[in-house]
N, C-alpha and C. Protein backbone atom coordinates (compact mmCIF):
# COMPACT_ATOMS: atom_id res chain seq x y z
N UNK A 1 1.19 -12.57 -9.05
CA UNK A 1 2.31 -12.38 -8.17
C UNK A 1 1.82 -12.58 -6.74
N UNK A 2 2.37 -13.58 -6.35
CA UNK A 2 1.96 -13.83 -4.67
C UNK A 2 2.74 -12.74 -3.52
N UNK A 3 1.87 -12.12 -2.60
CA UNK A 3 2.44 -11.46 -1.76
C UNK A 3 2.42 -12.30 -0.39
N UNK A 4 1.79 -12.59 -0.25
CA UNK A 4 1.57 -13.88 1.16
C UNK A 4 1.14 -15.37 0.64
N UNK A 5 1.67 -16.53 1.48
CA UNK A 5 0.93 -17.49 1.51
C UNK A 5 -0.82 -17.58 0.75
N UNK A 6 -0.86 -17.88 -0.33
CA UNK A 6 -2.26 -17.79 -0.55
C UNK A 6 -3.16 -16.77 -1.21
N UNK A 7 -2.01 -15.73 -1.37
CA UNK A 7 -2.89 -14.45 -1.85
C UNK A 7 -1.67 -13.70 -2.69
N UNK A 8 -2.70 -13.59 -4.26
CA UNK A 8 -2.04 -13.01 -5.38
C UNK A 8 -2.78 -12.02 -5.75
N UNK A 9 -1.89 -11.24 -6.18
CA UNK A 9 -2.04 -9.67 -6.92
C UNK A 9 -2.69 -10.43 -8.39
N UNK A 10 -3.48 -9.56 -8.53
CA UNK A 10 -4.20 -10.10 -10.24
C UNK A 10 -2.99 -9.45 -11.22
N UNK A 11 -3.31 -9.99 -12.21
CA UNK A 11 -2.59 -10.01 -13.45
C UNK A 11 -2.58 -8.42 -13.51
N UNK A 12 -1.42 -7.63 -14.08
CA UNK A 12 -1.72 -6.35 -14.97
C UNK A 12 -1.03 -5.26 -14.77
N UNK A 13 -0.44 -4.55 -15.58
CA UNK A 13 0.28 -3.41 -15.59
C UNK A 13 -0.10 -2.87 -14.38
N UNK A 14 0.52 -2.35 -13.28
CA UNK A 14 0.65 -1.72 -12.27
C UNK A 14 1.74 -1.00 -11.74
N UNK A 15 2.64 -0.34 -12.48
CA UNK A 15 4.40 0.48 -12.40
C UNK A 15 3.79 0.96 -11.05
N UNK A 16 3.03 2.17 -10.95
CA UNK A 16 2.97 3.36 -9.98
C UNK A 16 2.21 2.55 -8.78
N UNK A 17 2.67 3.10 -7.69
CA UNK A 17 2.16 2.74 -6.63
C UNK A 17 2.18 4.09 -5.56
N UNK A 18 1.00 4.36 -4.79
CA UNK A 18 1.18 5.49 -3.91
C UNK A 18 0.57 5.19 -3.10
N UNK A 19 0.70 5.79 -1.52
CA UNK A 19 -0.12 5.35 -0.11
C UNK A 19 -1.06 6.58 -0.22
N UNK A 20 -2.88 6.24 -0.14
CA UNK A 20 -4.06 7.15 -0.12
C UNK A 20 -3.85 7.06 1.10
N UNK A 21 -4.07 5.94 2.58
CA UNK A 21 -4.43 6.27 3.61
C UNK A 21 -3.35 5.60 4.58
N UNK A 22 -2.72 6.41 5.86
CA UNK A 22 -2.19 5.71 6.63
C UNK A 22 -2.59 5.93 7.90
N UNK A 23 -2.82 5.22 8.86
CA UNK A 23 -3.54 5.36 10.34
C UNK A 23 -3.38 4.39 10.87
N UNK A 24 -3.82 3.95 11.73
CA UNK A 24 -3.50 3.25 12.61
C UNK A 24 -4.25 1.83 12.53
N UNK A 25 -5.34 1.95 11.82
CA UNK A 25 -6.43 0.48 11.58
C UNK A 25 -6.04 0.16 9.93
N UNK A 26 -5.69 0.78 9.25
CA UNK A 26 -5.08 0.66 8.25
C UNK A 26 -4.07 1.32 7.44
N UNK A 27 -3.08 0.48 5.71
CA UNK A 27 -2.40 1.25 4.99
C UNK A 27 -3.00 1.24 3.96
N UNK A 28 -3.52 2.17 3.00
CA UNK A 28 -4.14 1.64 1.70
C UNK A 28 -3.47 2.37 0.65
N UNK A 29 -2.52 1.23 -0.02
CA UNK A 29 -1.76 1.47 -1.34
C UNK A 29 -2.70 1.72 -2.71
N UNK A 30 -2.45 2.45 -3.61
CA UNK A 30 -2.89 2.47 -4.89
C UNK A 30 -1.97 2.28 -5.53
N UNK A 31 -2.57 1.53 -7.06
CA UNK A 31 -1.47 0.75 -7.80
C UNK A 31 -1.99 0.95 -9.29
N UNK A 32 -1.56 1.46 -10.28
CA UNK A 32 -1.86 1.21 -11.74
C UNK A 32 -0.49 1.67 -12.50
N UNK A 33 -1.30 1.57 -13.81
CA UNK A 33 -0.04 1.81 -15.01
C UNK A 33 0.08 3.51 -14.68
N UNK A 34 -0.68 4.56 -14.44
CA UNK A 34 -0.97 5.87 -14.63
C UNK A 34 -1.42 6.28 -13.37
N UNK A 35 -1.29 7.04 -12.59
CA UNK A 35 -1.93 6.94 -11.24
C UNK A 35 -2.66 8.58 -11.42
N UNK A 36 -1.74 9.25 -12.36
CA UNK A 36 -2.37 10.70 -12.02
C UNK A 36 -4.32 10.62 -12.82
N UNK A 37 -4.80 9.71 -13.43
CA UNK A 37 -5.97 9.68 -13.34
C UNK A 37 -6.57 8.67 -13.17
N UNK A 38 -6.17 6.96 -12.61
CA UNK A 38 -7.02 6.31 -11.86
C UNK A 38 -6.29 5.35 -11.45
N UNK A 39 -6.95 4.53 -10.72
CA UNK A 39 -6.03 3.21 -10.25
C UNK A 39 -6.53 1.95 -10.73
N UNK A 40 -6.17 0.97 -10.62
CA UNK A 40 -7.05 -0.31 -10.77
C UNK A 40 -6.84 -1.51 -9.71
N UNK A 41 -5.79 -1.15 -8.82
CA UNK A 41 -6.06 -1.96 -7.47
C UNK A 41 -6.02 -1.45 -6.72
N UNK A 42 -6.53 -1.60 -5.23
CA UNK A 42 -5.91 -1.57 -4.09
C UNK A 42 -5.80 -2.16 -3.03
N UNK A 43 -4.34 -2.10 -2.18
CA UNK A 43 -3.89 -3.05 -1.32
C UNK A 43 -3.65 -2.86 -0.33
N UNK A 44 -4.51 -3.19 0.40
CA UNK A 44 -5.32 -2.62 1.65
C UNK A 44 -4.50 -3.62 2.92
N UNK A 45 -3.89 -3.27 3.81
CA UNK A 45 -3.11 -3.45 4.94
C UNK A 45 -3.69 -3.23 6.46
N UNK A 46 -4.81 -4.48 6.63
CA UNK A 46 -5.30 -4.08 8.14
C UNK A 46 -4.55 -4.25 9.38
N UNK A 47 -4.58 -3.74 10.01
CA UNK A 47 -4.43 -3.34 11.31
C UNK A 47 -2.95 -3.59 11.19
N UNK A 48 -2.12 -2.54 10.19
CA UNK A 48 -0.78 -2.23 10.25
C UNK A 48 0.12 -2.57 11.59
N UNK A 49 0.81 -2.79 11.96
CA UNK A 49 2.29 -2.80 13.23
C UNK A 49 3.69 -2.19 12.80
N UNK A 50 3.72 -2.35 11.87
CA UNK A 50 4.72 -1.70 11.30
C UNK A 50 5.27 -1.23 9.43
N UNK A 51 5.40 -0.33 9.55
CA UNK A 51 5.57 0.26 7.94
C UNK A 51 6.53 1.24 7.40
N UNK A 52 7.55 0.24 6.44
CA UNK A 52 8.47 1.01 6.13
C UNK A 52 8.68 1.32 4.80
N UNK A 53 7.49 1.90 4.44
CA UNK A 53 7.84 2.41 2.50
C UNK A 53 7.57 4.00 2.13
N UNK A 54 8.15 4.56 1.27
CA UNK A 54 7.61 5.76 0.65
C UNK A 54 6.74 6.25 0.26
N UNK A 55 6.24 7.38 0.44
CA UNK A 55 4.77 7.65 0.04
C UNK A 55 4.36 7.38 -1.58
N UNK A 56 5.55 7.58 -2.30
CA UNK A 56 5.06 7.05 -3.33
C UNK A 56 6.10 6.51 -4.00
N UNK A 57 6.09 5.43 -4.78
CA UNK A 57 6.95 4.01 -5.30
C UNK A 57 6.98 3.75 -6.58
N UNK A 58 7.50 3.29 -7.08
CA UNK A 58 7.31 2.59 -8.88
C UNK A 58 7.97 1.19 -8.62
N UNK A 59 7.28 0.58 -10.17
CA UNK A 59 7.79 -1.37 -10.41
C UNK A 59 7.96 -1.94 -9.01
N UNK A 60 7.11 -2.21 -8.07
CA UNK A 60 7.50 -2.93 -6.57
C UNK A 60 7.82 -4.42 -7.05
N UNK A 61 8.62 -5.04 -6.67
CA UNK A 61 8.89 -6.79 -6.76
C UNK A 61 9.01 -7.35 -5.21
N UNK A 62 7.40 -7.84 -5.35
CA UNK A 62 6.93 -8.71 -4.21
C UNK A 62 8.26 -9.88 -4.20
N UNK A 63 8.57 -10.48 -2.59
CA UNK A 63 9.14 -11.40 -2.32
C UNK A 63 8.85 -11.63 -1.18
N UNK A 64 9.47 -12.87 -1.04
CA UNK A 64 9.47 -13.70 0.54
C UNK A 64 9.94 -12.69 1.23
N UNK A 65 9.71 -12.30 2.81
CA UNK A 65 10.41 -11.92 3.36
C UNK A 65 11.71 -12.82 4.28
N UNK A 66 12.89 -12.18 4.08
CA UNK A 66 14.05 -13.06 4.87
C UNK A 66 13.86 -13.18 6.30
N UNK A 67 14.48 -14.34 6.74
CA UNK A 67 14.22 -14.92 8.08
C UNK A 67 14.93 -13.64 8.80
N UNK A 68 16.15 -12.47 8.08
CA UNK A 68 16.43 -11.79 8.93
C UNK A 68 15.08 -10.77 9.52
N UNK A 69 14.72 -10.42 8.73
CA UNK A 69 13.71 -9.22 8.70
C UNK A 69 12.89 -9.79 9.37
N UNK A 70 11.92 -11.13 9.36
CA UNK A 70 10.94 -11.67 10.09
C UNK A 70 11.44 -11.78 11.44
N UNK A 71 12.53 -11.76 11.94
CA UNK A 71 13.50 -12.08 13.19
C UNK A 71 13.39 -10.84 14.00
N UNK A 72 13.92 -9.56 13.08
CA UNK A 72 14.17 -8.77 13.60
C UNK A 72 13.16 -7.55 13.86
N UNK A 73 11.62 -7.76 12.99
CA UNK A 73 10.28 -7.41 13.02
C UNK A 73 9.68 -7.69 14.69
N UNK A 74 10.10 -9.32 14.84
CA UNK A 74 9.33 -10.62 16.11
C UNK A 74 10.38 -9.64 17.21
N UNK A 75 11.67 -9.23 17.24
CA UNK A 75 12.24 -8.21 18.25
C UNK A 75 11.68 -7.24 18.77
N UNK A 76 11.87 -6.53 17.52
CA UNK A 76 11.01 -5.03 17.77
C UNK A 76 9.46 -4.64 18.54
N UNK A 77 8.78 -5.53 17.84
CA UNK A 77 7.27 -5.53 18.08
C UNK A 77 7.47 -6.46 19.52
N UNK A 78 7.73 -7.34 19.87
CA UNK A 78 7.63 -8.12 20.73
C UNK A 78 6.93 -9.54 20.39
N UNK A 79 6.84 -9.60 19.56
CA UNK A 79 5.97 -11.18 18.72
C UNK A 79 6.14 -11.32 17.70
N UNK A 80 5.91 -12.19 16.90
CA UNK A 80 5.59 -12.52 15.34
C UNK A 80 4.61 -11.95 14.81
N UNK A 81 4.95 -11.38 13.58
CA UNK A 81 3.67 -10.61 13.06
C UNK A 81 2.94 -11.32 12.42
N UNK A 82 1.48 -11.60 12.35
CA UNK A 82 0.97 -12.18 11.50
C UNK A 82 1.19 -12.86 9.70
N UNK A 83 1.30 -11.08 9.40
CA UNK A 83 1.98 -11.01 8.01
C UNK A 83 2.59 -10.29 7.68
N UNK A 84 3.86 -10.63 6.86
CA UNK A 84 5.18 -9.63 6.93
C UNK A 84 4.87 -9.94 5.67
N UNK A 85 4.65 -9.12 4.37
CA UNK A 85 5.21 -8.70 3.27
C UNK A 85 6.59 -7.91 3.02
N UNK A 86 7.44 -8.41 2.28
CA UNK A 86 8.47 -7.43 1.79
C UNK A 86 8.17 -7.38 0.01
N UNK A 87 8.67 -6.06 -0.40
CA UNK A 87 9.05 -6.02 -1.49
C UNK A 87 10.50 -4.73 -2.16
N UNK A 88 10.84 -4.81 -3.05
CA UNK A 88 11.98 -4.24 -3.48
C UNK A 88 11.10 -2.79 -4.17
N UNK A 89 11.36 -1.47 -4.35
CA UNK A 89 10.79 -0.36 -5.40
C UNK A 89 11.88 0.60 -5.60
N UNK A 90 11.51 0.89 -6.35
CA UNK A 90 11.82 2.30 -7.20
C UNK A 90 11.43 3.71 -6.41
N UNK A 91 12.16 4.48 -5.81
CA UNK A 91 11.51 5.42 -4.96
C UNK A 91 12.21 6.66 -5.55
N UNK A 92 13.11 7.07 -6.70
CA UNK A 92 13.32 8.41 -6.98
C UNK A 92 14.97 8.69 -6.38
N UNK A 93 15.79 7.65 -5.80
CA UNK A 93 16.68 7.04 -5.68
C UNK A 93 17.86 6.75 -6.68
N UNK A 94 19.08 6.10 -6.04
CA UNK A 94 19.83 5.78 -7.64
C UNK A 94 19.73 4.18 -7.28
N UNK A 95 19.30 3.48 -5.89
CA UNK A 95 19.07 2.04 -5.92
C UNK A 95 17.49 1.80 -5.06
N UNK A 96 17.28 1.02 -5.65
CA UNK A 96 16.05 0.40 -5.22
C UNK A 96 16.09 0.17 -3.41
N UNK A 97 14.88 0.79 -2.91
CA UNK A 97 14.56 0.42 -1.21
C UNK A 97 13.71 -0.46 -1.09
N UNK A 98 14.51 -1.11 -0.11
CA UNK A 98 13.70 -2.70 0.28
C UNK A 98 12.49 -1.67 1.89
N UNK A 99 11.49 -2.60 1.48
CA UNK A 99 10.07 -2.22 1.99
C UNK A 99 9.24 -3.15 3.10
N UNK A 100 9.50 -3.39 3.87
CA UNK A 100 8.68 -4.33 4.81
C UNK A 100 7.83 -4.09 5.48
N UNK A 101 6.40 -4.38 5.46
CA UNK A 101 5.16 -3.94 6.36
C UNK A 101 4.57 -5.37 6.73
N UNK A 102 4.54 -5.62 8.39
CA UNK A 102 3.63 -6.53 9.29
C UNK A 102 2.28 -5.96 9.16
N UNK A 103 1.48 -6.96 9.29
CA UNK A 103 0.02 -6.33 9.22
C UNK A 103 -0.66 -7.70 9.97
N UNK A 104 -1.99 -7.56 10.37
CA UNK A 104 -2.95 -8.35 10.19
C UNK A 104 -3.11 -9.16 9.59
N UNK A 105 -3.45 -8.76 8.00
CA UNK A 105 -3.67 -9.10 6.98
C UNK A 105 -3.88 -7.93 5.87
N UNK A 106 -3.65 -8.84 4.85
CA UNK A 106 -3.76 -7.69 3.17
C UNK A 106 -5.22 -8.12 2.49
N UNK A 107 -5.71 -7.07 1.94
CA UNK A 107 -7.06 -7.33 1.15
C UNK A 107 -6.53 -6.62 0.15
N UNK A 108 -7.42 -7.57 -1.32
CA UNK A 108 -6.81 -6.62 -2.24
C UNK A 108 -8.02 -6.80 -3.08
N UNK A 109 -8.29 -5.38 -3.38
CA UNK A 109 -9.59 -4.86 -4.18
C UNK A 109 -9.39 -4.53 -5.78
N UNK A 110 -9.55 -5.17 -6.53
CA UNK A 110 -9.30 -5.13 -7.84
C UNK A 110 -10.59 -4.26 -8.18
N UNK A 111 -9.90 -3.12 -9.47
CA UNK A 111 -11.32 -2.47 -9.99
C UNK A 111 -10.97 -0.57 -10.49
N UNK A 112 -11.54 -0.58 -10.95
CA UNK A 112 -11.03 0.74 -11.85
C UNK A 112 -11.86 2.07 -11.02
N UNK A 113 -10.80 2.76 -10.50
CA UNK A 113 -11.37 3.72 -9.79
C UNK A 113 -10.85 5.42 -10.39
N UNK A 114 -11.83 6.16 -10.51
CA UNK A 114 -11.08 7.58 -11.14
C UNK A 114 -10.61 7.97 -9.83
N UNK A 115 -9.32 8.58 -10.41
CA UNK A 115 -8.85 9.70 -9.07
C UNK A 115 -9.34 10.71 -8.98
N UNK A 116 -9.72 11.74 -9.88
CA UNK A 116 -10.44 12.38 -9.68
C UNK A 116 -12.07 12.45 -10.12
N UNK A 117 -12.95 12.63 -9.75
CA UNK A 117 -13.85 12.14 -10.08
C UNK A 117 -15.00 13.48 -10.90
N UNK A 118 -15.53 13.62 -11.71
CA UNK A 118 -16.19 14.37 -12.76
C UNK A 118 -16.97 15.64 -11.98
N UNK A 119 -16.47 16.79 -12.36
CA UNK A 119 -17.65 17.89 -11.63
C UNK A 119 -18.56 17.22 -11.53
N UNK A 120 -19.06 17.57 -10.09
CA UNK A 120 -20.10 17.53 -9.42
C UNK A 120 -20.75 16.31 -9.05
N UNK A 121 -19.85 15.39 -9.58
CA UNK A 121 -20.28 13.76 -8.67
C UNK A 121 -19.32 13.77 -7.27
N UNK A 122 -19.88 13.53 -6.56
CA UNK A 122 -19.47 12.70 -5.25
C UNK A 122 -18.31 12.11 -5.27
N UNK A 123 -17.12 12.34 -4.41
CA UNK A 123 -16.26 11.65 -4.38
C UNK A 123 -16.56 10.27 -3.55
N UNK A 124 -15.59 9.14 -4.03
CA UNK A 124 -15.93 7.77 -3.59
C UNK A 124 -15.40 7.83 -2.00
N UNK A 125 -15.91 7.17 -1.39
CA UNK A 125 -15.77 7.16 0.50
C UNK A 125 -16.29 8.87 0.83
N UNK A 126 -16.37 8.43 2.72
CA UNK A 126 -16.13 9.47 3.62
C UNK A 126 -15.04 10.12 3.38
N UNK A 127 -14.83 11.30 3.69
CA UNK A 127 -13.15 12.34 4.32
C UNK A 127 -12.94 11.68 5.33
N UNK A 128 -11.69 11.88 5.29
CA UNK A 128 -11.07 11.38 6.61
C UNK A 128 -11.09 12.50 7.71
N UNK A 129 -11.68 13.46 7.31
CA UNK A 129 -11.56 14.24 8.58
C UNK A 129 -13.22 14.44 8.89
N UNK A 130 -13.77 15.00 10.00
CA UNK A 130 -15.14 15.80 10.51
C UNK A 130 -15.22 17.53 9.76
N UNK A 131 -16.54 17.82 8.95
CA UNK A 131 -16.51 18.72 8.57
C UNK A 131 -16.20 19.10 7.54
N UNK A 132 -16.28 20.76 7.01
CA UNK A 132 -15.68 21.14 5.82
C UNK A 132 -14.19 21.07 5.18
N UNK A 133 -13.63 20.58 3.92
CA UNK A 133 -12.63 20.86 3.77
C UNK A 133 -11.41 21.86 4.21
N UNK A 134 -10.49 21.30 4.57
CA UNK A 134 -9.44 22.63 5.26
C UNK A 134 -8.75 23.73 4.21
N UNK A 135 -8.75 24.44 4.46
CA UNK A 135 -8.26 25.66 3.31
C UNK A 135 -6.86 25.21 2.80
N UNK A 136 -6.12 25.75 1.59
CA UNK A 136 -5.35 25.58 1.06
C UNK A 136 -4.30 26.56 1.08
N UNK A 137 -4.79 27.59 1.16
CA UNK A 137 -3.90 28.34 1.51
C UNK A 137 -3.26 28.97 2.64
């Protein structure tokens, strides 16, 4: 499934989709059949400009984005965005929300990652924050 000019999503069951990180240098989506114990892609959104999806999504259907949306993106921002992905999802809704994010560019990391990861191994990356975990309660 092509999301931009040139760049396709690999083959494979992927329903669930959820956002791990959003900031300002990047968006990073997770995508599999099962999400509550791992993922097998992710679709990584550098240097975001604009982002309009739910924190978490089902069945997304990549498409072109319309000349309206690319029009009215080049307004807002003040230029053309590099890359405008749109796609259609499932958000918990009774109709599907259309989704459009400008970016930089998309990287997409294929590969089987646990979500949670086994007492006492290391979770994969840095925290996003400095320091000890913040309390929960």
């Amino acid at each position: 499934m092509e999301i931009v000019a040139g760049r396709a999503l690999p083959a494979g069951s992927r329903w669930d989709r959820e956002v791990l990180a959003r900031d300002v240098g990047r968006l990073r989506l997770a995508a599999g059949y099962d999400l509550t114990h791992h993922q097998g892609l992710e679709l990584i959104f550098c240097d975001p400009v604009f982002v309009s999806c739910p924190q978490a999504f089902q069945d997304p259907a990549f498409r072109t984005p319309t000349d309206e949306e690319t029009e009215g993106l080049a307004r807002f921002l003040g230029e053309t965005p590099p890359v405008v992905v749109a796609f259609e999802a499932e958000a918990g809704g009774r109709d599907a929300v259309s989704c459009p994010i400008a970016a930089e560019r998309p990287d997409i990391l294929p590969g089987l990652v646990p979500r949670h990861p086994c007492a006492g191994a290391a979770a994969p990356g840095a925290p996003d924050w400095p320091g000890p975990p913040l309390p929960t309660d």
